[in-house]
C-alpha atoms as a PDB file:
ATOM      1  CA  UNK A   1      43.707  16.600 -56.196  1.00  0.00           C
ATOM      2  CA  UNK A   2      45.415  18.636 -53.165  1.00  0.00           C
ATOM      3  CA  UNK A   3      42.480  20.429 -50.937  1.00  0.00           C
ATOM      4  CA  UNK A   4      42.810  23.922 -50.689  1.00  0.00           C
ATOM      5  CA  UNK A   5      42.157  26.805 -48.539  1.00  0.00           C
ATOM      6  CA  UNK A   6      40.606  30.148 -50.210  1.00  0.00           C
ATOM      7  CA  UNK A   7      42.829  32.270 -48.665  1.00  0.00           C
ATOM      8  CA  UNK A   8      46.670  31.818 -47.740  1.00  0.00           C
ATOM      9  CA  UNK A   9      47.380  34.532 -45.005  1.00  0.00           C
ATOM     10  CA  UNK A  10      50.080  33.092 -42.585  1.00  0.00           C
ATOM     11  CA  UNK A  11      49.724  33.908 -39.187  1.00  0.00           C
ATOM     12  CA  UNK A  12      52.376  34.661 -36.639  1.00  0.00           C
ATOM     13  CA  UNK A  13      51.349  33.603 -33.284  1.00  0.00           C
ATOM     14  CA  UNK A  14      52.182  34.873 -29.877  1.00  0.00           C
ATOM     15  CA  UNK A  15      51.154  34.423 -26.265  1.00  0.00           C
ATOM     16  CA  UNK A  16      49.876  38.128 -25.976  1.00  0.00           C
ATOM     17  CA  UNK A  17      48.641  38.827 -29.652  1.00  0.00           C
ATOM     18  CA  UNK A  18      45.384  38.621 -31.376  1.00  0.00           C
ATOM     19  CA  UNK A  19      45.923  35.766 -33.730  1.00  0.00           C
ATOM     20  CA  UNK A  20      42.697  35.429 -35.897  1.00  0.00           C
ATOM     21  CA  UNK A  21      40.896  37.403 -33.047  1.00  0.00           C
ATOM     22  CA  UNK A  22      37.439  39.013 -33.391  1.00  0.00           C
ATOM     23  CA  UNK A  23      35.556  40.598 -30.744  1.00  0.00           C
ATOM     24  CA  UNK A  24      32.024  38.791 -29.394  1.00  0.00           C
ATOM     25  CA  UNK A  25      29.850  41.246 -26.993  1.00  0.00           C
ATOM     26  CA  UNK A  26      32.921  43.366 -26.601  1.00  0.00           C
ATOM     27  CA  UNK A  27      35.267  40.264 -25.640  1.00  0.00           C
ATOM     28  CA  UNK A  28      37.919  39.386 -27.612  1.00  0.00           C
ATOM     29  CA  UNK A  29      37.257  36.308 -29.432  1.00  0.00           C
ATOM     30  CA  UNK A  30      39.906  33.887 -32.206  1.00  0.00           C
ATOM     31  CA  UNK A  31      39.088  32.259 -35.333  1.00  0.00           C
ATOM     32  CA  UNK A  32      41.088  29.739 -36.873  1.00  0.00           C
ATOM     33  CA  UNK A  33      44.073  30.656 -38.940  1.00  0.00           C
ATOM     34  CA  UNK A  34      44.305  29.530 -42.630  1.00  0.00           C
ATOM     35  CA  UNK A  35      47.279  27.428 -43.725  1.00  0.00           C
ATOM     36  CA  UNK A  36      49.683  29.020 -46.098  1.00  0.00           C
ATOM     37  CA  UNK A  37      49.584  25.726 -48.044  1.00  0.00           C
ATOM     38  CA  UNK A  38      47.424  23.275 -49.375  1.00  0.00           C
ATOM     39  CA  UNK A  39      46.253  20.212 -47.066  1.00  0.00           C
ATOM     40  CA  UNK A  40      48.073  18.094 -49.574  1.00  0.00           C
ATOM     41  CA  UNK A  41      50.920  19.708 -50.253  1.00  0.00           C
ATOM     42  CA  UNK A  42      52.833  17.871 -47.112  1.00  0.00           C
ATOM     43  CA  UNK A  43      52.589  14.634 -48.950  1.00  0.00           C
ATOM     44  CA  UNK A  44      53.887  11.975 -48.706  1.00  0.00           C
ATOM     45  CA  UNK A  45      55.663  12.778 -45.117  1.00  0.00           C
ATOM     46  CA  UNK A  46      52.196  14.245 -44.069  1.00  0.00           C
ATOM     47  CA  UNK A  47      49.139  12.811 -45.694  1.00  0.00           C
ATOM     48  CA  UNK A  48      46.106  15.286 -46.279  1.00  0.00           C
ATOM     49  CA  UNK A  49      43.758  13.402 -44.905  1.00  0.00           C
ATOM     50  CA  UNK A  50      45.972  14.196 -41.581  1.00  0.00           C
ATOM     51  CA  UNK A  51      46.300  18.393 -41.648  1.00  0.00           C
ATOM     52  CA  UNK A  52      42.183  18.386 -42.835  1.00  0.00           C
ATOM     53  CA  UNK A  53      41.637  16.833 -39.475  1.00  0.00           C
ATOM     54  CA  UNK A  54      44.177  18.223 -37.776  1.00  0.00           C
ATOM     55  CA  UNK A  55      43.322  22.171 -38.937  1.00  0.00           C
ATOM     56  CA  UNK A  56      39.863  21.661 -39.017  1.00  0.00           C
ATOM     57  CA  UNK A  57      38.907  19.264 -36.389  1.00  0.00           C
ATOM     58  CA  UNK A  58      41.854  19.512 -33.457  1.00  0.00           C
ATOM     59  CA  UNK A  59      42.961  23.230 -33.986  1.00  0.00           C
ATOM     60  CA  UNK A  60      39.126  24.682 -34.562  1.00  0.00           C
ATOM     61  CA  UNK A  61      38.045  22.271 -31.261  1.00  0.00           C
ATOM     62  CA  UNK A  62      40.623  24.344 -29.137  1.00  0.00           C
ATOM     63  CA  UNK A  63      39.834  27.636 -30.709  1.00  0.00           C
ATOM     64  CA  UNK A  64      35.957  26.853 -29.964  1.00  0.00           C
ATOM     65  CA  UNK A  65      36.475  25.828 -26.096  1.00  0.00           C
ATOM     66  CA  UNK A  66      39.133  28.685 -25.653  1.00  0.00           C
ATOM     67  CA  UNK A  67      36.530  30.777 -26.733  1.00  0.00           C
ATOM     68  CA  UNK A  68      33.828  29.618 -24.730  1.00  0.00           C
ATOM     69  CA  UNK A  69      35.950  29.631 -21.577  1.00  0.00           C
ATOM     70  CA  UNK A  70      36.767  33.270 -22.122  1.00  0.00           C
ATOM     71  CA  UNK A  71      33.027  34.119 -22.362  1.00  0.00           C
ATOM     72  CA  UNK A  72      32.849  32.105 -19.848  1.00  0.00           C
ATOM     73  CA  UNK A  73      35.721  34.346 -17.846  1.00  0.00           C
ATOM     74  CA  UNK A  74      34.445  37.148 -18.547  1.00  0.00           C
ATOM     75  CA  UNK A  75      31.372  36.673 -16.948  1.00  0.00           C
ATOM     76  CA  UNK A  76      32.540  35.248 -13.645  1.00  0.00           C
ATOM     77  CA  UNK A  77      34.984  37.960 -13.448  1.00  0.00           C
ATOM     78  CA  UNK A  78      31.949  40.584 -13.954  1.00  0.00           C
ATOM     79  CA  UNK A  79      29.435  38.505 -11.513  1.00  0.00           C
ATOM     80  CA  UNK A  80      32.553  38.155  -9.198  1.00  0.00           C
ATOM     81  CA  UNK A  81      32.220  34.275  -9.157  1.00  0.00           C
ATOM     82  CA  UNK A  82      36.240  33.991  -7.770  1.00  0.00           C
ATOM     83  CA  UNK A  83      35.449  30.394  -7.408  1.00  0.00           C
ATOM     84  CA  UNK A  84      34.287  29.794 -11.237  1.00  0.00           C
ATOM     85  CA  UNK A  85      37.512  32.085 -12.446  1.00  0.00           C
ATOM     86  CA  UNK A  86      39.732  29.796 -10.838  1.00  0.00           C
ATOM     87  CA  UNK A  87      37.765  26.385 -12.187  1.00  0.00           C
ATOM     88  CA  UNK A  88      38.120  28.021 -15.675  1.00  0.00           C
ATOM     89  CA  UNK A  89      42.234  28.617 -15.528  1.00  0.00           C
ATOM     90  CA  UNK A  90      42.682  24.946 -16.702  1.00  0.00           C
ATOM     91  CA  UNK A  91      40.537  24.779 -19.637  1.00  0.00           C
ATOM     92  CA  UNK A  92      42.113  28.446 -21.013  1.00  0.00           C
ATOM     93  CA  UNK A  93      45.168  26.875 -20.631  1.00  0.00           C
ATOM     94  CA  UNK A  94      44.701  23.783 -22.206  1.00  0.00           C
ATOM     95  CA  UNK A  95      42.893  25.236 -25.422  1.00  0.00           C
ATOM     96  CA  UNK A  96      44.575  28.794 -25.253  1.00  0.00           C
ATOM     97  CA  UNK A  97      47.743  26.787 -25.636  1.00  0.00           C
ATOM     98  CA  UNK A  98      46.330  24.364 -27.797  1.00  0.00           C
ATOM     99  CA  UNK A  99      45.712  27.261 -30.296  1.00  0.00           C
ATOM    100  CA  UNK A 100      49.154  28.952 -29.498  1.00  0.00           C
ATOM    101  CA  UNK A 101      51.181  25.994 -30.241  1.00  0.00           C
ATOM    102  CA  UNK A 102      49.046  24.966 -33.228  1.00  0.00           C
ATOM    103  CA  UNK A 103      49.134  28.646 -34.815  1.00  0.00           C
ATOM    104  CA  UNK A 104      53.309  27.810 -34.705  1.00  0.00           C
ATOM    105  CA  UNK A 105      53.262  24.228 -36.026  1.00  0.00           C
ATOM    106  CA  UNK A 106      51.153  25.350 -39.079  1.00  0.00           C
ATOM    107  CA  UNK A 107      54.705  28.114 -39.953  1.00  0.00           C
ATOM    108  CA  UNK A 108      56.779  25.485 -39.455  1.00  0.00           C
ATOM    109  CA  UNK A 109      55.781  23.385 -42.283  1.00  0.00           C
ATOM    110  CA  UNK A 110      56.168  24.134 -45.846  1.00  0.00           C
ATOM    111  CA  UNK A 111      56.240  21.929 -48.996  1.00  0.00           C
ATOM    112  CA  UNK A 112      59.540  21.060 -50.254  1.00  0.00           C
ATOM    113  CA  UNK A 113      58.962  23.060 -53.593  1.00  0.00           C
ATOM    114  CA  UNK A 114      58.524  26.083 -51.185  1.00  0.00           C
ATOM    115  CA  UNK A 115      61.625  25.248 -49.467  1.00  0.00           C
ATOM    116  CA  UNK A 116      60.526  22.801 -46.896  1.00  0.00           C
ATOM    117  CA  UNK A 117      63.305  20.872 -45.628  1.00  0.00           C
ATOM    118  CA  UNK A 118      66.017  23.125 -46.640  1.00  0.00           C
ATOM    119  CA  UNK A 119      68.721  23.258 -44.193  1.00  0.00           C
ATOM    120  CA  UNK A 120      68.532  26.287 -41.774  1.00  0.00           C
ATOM    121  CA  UNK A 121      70.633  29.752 -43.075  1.00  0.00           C
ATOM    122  CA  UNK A 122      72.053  32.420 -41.223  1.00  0.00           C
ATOM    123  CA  UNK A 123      72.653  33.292 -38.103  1.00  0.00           C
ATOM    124  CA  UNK A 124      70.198  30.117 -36.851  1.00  0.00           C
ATOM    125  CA  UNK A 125      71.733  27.990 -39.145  1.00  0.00           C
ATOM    126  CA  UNK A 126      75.547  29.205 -37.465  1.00  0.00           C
ATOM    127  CA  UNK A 127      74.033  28.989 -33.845  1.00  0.00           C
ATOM    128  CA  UNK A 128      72.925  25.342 -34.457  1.00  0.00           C
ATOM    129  CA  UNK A 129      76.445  24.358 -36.120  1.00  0.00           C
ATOM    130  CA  UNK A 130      78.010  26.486 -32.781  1.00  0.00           C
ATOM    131  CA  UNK A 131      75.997  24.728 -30.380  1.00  0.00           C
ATOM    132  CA  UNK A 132      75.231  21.482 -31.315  1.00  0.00           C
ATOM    133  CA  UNK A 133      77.949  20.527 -33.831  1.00  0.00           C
ATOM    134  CA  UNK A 134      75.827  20.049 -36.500  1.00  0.00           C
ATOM    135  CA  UNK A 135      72.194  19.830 -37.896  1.00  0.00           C
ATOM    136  CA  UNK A 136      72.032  16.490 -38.030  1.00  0.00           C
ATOM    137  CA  UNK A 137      73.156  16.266 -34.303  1.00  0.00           C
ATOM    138  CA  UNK A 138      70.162  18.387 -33.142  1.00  0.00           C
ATOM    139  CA  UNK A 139      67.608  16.684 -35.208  1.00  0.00           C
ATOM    140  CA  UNK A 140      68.849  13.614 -33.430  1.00  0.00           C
ATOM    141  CA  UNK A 141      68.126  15.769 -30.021  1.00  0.00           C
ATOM    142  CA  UNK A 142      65.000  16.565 -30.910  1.00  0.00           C
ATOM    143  CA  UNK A 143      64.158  13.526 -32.322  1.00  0.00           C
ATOM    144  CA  UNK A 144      64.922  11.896 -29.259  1.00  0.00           C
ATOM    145  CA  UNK A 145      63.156  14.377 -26.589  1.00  0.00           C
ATOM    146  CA  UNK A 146      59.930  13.789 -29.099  1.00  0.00           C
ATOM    147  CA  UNK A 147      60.098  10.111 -29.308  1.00  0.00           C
ATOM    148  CA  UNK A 148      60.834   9.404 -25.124  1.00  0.00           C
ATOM    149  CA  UNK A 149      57.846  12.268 -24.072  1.00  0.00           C
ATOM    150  CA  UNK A 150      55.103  10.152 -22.446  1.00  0.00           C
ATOM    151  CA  UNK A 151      51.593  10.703 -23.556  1.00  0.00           C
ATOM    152  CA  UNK A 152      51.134  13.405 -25.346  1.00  0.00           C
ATOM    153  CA  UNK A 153      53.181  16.891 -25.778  1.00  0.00           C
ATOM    154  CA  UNK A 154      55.602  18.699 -28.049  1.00  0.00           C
ATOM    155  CA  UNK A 155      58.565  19.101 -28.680  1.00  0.00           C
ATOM    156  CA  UNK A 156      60.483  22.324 -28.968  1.00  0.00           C
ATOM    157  CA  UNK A 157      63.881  24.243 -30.653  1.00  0.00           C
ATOM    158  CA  UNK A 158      63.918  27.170 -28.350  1.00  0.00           C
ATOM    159  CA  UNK A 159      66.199  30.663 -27.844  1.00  0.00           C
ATOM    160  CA  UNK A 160      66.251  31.723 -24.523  1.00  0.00           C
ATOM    161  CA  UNK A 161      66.547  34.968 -24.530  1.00  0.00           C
ATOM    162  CA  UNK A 162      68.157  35.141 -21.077  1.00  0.00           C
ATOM    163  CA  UNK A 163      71.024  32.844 -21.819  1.00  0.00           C
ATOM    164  CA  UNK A 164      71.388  33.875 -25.378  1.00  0.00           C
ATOM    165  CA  UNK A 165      71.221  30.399 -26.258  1.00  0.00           C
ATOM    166  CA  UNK A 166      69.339  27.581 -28.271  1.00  0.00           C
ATOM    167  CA  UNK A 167      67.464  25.387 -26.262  1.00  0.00           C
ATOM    168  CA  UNK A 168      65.549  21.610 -26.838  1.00  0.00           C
ATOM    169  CA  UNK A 169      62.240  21.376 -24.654  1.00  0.00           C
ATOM    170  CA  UNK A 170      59.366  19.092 -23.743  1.00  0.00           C
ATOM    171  CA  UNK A 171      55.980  20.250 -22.749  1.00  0.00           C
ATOM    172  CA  UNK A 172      52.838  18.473 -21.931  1.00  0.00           C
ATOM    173  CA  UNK A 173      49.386  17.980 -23.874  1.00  0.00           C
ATOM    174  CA  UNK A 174      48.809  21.506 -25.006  1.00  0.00           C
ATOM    175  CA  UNK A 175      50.909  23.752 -22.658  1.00  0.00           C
ATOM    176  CA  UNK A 176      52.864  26.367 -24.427  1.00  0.00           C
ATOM    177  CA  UNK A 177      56.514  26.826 -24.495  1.00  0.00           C
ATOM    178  CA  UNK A 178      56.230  29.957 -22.063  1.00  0.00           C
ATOM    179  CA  UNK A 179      55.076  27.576 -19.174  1.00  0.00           C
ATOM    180  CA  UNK A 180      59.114  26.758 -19.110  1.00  0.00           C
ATOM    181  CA  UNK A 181      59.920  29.921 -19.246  1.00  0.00           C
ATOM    182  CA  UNK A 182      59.581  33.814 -19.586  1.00  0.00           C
ATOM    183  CA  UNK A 183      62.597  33.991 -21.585  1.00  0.00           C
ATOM    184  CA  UNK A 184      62.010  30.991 -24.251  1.00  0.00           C
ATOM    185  CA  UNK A 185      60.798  31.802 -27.739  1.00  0.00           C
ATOM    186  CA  UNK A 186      59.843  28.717 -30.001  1.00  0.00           C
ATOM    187  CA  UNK A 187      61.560  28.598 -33.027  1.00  0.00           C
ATOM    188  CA  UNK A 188      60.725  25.417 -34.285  1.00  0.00           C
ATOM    189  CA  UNK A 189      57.737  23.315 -32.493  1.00  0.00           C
ATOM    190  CA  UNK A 190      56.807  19.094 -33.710  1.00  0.00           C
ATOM    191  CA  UNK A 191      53.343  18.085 -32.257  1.00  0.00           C
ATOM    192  CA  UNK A 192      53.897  14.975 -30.885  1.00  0.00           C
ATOM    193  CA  UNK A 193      50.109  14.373 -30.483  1.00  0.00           C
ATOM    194  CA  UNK A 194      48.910  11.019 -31.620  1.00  0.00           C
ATOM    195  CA  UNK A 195      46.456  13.125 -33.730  1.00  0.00           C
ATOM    196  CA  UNK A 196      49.273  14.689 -35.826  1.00  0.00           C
ATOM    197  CA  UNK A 197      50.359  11.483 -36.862  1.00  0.00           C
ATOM    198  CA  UNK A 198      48.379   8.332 -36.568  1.00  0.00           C
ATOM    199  CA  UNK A 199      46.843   8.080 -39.719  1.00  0.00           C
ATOM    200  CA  UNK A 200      49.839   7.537 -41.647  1.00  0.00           C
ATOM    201  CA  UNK A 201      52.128   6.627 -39.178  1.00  0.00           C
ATOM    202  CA  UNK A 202      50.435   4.087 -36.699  1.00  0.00           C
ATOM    203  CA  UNK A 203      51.795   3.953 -33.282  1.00  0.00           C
ATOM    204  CA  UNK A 204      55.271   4.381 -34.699  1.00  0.00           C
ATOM    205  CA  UNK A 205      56.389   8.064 -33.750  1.00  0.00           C
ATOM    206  CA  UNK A 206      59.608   7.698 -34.499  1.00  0.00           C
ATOM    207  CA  UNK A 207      58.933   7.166 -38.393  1.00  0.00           C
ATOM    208  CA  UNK A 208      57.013  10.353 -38.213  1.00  0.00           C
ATOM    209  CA  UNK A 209      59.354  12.793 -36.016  1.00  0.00           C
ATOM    210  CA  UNK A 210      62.406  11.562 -38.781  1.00  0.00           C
ATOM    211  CA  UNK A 211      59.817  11.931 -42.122  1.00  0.00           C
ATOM    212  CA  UNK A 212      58.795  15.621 -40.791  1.00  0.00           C
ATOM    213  CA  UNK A 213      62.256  17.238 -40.944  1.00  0.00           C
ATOM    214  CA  UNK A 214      61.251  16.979 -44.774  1.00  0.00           C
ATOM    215  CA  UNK A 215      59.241  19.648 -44.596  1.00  0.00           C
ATOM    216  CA  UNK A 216      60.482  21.879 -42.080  1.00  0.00           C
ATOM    217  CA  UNK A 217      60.347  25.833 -42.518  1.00  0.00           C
ATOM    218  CA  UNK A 218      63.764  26.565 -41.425  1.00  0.00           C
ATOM    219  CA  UNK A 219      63.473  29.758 -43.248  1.00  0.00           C
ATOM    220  CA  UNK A 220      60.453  30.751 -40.523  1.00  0.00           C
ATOM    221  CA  UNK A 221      62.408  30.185 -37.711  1.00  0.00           C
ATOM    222  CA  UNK A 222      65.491  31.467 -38.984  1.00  0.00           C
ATOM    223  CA  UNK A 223      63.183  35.002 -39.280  1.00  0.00           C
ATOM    224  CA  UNK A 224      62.425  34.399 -35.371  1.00  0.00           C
ATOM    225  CA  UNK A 225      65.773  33.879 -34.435  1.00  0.00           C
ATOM    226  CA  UNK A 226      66.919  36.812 -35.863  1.00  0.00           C
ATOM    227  CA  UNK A 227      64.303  39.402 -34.942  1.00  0.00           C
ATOM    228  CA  UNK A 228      64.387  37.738 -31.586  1.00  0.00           C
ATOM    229  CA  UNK A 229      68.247  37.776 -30.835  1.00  0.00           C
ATOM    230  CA  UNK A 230      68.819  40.998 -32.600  1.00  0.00           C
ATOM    231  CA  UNK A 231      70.842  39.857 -35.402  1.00  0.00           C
ATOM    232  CA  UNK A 232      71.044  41.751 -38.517  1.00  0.00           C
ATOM    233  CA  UNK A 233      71.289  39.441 -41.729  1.00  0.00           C
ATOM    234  CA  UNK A 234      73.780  39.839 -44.171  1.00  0.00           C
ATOM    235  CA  UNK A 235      71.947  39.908 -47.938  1.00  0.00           C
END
């Protein structure tokens, strides 16, 4: 029997937002975000033995230390502790992003009765067939950035906003796609995290990075795209 959550609200995550914030003593605080699906519902490219521990172990880990380094913040900034503020700027960026990049990963899954997997629409779906020649040819990209990053990281489909262009990046351990760049929005992000796959998939990352394009929302970044490069969609 597929585990579920109570509630399916899907978040939509962004560097400056209050995704599944609260407030604690008057400081902003975030909670973790519910999946819109159930643990199970991945299977079999994503087991749910993997997204219980991933959700509720990995994600709520960085959510609790993000939150205890902003408490944390907040009260060297208000004792004037300049030496502790600085100290903390690691650990807020390590689990800030870790909850950023986690919030995105969740939306960019769906089961394949809900569409996951479906090839990319639109005006995404045109842009990837303009720019890369086909699907196929930037899911070999990607596939290949994911599988050569050392350690761990992600792996991202970008549009810089700048260039008016799709972009493939890297980043490391938990840093968010905005460390590239002002002007990069994630569209589509893989966690390339041993944790997101090692259960099912051993040491072999490239069985996982080609299984996960099974389930891909296409349909979430596709919204992205278009609210980000201003592109009205024909119905």
């Amino acid at each position: 029997m597929a585990l579920r959550i109570l509630s399916r609200k899907t978040a939509t995550p962004s560097i400056s937002g209050s995704l599944g914030s609260g407030h604690f003593r008057g400081l902003q605080t975030f909670s973790l975000p519910d999946l819109p699906y159930d643990y199970g519902a991945l299977e079999p490219f994503i087991n749910a033995e993997i997204m219980l521990l991933h959700h509720q172990k990995h994600h709520q880990a960085y959510i609790t230390n993000y939150n205890k380094a902003l408490e944390q913040l907040h009260y060297a900034i208000n004792k004037g502790h300049a030496s502790t503020v600085s100290k903390l700027q690691s650990a807020i960026k390590f689990n800030g992003g870790g909850h950023i990049n986690h919030s995105i990963f969740w939306n960019n899954l769906a089961p394949i009765h809900e569409g996951g997997g479906e090839p990319p629409k639109g005006s995404l779906g045109w842009a990837i067939d303009s720019q890369f020649g086909s699907l196929e040819a930037l899911i070999q990209r990607v596939n290949a950035e994911g599988a050569a990053l050392q350690g761990s990281g992600w792996v991202w489909l970008a549009l810089d906003k700048e260039l008016k262009k799709l972009s493939v990046e890297t980043t490391a351990n938990q840093d968010p796609l905005v460390t590239k760049g002002s002007a990069l929005v994630p569209l589509l992000g893989i966690d390339v995290w041993e944790h997101a796959y090692y259960l099912q998939y051993k040491n072999v990352r490239p069985d996982y990075l080609k299984n996960i394009w099974k389930v891909i929302n296409w349909k979430y970044g596709g919204e992205i795209f278009a609210k980000e490069a201003g592109v009205v969609e024909s119905r």
